[in-house]
C-alpha atoms as a PDB file:
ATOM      1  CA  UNK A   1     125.865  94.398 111.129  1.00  0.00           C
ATOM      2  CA  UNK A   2     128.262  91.388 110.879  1.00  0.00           C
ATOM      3  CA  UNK A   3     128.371  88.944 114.505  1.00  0.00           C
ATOM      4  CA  UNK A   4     131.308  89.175 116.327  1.00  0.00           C
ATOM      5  CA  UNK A   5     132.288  85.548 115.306  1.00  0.00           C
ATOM      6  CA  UNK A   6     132.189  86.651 112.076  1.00  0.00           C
ATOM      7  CA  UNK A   7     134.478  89.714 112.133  1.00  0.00           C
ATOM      8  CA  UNK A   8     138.266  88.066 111.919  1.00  0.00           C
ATOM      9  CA  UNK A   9     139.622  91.660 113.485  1.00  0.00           C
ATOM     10  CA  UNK A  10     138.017  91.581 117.026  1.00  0.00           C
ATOM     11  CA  UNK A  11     140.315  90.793 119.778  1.00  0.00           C
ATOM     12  CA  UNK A  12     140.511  87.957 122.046  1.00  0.00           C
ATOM     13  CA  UNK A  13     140.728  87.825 126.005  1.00  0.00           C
ATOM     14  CA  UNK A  14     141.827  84.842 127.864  1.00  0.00           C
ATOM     15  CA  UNK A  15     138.886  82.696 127.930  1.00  0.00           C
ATOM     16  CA  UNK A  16     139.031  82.654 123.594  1.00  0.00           C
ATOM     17  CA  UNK A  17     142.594  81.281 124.157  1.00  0.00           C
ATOM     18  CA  UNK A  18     141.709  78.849 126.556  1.00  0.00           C
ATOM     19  CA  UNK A  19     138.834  77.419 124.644  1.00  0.00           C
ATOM     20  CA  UNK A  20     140.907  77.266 121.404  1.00  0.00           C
ATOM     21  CA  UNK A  21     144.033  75.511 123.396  1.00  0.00           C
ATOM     22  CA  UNK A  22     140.683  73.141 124.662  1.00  0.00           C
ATOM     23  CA  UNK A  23     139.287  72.239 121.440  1.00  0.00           C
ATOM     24  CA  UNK A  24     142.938  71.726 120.235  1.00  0.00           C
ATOM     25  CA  UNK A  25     143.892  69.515 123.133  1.00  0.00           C
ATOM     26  CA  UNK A  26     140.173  67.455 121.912  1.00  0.00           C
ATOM     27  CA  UNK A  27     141.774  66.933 118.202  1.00  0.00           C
ATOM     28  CA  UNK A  28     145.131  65.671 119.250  1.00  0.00           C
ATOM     29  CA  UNK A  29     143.242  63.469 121.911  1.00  0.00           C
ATOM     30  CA  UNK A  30     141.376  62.280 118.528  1.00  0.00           C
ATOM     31  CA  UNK A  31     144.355  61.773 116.624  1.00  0.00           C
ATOM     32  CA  UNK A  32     143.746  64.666 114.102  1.00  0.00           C
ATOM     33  CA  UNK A  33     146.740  66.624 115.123  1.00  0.00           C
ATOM     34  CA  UNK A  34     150.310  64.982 115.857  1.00  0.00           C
ATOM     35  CA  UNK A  35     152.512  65.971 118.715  1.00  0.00           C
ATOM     36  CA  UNK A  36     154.724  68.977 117.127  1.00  0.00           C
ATOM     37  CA  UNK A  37     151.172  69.750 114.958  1.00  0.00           C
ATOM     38  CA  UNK A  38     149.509  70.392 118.282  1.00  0.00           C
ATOM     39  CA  UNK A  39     152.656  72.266 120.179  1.00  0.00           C
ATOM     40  CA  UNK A  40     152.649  74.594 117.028  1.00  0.00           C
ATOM     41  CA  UNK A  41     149.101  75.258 117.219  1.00  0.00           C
ATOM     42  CA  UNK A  42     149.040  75.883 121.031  1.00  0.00           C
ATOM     43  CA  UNK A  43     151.905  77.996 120.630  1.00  0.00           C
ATOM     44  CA  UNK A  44     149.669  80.507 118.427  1.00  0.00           C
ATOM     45  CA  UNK A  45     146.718  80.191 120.381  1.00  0.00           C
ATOM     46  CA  UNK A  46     148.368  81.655 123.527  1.00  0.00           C
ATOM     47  CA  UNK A  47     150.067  84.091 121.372  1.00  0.00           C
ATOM     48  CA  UNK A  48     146.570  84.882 119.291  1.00  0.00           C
ATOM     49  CA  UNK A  49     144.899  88.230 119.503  1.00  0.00           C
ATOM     50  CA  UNK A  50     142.526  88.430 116.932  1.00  0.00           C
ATOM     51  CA  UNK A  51     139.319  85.952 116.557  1.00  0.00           C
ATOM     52  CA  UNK A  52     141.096  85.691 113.069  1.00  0.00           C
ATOM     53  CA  UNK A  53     143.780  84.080 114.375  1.00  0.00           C
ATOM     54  CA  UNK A  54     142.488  81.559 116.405  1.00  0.00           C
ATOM     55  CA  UNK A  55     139.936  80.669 113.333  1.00  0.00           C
ATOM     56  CA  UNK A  56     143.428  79.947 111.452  1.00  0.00           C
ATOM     57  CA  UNK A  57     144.069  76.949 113.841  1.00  0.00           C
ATOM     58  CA  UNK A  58     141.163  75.256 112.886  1.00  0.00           C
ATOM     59  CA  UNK A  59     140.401  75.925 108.966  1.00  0.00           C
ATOM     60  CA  UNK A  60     141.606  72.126 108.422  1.00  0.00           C
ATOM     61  CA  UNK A  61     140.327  70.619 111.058  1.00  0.00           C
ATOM     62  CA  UNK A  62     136.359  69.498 111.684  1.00  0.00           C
ATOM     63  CA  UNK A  63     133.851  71.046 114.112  1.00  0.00           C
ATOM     64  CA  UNK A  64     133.871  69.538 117.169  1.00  0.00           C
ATOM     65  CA  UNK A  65     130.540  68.195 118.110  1.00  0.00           C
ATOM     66  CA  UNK A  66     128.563  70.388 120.703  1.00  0.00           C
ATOM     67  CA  UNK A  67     127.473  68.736 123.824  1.00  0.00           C
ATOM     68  CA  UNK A  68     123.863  68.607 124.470  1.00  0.00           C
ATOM     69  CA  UNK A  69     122.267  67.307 127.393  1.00  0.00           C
ATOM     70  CA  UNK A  70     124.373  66.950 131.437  1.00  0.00           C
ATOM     71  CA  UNK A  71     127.715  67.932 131.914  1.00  0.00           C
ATOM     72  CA  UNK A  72     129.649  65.156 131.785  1.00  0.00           C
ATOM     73  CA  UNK A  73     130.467  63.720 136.034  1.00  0.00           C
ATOM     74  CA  UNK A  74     133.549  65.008 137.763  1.00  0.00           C
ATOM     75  CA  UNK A  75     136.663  63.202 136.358  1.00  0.00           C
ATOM     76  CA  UNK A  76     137.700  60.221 138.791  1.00  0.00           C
ATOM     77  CA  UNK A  77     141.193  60.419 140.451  1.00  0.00           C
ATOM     78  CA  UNK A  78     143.392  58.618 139.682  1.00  0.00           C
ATOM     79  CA  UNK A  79     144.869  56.914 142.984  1.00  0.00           C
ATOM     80  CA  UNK A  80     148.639  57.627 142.540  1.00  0.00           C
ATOM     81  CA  UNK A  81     148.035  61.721 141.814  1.00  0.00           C
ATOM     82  CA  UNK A  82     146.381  62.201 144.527  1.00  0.00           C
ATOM     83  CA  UNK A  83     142.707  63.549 144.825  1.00  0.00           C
ATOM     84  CA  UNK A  84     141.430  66.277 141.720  1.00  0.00           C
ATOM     85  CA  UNK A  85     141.800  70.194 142.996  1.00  0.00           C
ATOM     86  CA  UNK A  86     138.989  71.074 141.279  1.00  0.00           C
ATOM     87  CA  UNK A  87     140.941  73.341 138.523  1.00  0.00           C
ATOM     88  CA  UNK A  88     142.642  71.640 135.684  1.00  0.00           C
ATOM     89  CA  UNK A  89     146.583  72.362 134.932  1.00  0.00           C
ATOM     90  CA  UNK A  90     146.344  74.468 131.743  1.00  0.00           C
ATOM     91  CA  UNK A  91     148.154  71.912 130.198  1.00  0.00           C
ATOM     92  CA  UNK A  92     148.629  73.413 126.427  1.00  0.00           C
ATOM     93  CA  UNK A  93     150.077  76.385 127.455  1.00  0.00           C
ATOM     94  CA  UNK A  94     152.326  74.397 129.314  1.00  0.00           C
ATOM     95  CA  UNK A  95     153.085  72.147 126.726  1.00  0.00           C
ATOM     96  CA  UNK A  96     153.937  74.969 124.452  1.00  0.00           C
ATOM     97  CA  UNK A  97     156.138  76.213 126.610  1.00  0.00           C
ATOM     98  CA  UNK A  98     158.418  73.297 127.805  1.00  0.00           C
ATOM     99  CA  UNK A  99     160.679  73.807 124.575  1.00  0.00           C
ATOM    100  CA  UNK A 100     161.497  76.842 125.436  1.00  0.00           C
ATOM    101  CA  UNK A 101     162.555  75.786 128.681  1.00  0.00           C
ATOM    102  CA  UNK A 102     164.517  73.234 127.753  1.00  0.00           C
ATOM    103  CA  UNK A 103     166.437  75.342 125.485  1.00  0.00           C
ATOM    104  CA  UNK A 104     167.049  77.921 128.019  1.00  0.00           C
ATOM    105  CA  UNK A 105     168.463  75.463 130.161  1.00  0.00           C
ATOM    106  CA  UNK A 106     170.522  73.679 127.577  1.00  0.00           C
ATOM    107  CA  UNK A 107     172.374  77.454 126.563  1.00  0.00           C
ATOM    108  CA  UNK A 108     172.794  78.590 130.404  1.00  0.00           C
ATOM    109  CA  UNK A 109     173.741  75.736 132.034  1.00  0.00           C
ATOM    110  CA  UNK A 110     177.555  74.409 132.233  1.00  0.00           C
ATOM    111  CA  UNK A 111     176.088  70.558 132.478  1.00  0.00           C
ATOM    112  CA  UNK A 112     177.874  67.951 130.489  1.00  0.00           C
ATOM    113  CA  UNK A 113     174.985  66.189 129.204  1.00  0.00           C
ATOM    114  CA  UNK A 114     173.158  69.483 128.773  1.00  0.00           C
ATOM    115  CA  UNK A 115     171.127  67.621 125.882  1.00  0.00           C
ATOM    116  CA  UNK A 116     169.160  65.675 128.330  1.00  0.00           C
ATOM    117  CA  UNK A 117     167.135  68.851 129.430  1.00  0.00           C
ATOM    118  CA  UNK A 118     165.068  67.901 125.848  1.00  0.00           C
ATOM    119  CA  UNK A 119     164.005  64.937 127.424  1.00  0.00           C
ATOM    120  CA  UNK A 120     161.645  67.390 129.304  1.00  0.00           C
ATOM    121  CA  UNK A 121     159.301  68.053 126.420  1.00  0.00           C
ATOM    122  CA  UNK A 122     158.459  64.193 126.155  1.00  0.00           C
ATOM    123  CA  UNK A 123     158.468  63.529 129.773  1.00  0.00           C
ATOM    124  CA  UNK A 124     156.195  66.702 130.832  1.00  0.00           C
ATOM    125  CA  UNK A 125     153.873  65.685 127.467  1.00  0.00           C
ATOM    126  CA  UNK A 126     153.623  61.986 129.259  1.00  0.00           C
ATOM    127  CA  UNK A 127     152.675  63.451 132.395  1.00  0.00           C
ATOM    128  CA  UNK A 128     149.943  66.237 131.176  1.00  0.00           C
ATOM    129  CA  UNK A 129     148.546  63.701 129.026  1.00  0.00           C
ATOM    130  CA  UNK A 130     149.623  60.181 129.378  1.00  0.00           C
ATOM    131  CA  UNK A 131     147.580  59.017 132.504  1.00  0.00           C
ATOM    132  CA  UNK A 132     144.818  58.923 130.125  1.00  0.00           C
ATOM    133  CA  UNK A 133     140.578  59.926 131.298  1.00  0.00           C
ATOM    134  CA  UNK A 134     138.476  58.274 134.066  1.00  0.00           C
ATOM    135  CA  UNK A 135     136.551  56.668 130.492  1.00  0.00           C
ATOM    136  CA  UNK A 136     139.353  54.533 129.245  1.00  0.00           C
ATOM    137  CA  UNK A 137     141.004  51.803 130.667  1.00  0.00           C
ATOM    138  CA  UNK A 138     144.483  52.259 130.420  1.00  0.00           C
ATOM    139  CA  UNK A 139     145.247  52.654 134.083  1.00  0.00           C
ATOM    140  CA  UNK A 140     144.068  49.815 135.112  1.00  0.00           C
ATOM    141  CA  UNK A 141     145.715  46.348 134.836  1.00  0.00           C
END
């Protein structure tokens, strides 16, 4: 009997997805996936329901390495968010999402400058992901 990792037809739950969107969100951090690579790939992993369609997302990419020893500490805050809530924003399904949203908005709305709502998919990607980890040093002058 094949494992279950091994059968490409078995359906996913929730926690599949969110560990796919994870290990996607660690190869654009790397630099292995660029912006619209990484939106197109998150958008499949939310909409994914076979294990052979999340394995699709990764069949050019490398295996991430496992971690082996303590969990890593609790992520610092950052002093203009405002202290951590103790559950992280699931930030590629948002991600995904925000062009949708700003196309909605552009076709329903009766705003002259309707093309601005686009600016939303850079701004939300700065503010998901721009602030940077409690590791590097980017926040700090």
């Amino acid at each position: 009997m094949a494992a279950m990792g091994d059968v490409p037809d078995i359906r996913v739950g929730h926690a599949e997805r969110e560990r796919a969107i994870a290990a996607l969100n660690e190869h654009f951090s790397a630099g292995r996936l660029t912006l619209t690579e990484y939106d197109d790939r998150s958008a499949r992993a939310v909409a994914a329901t076979t294990r052979g369609d999340l394995d699709a997302l990764f069949a050019d990419l490398p295996l991430l390495p496992t971690r082996v020893g303590p969990a890593p500490p609790p992520a610092q805050q950052h002093p203009q968010i405002g202290k951590p809530s103790g559950r992280e924003l699931p930030r590629g399904p948002i991600m995904a999402l925000m062009p949708f949203v700003a196309l909605t908005l552009f076709i329903v709305t009766d705003f002259q400058n309707n093309w601005l709502f686009f600016l939303l998919i850079p701004v939300t990607a700065i503010l998901l992901f721009g602030f940077g980890s409690s590791d590097d040093n980017s926040g700090k002058c």
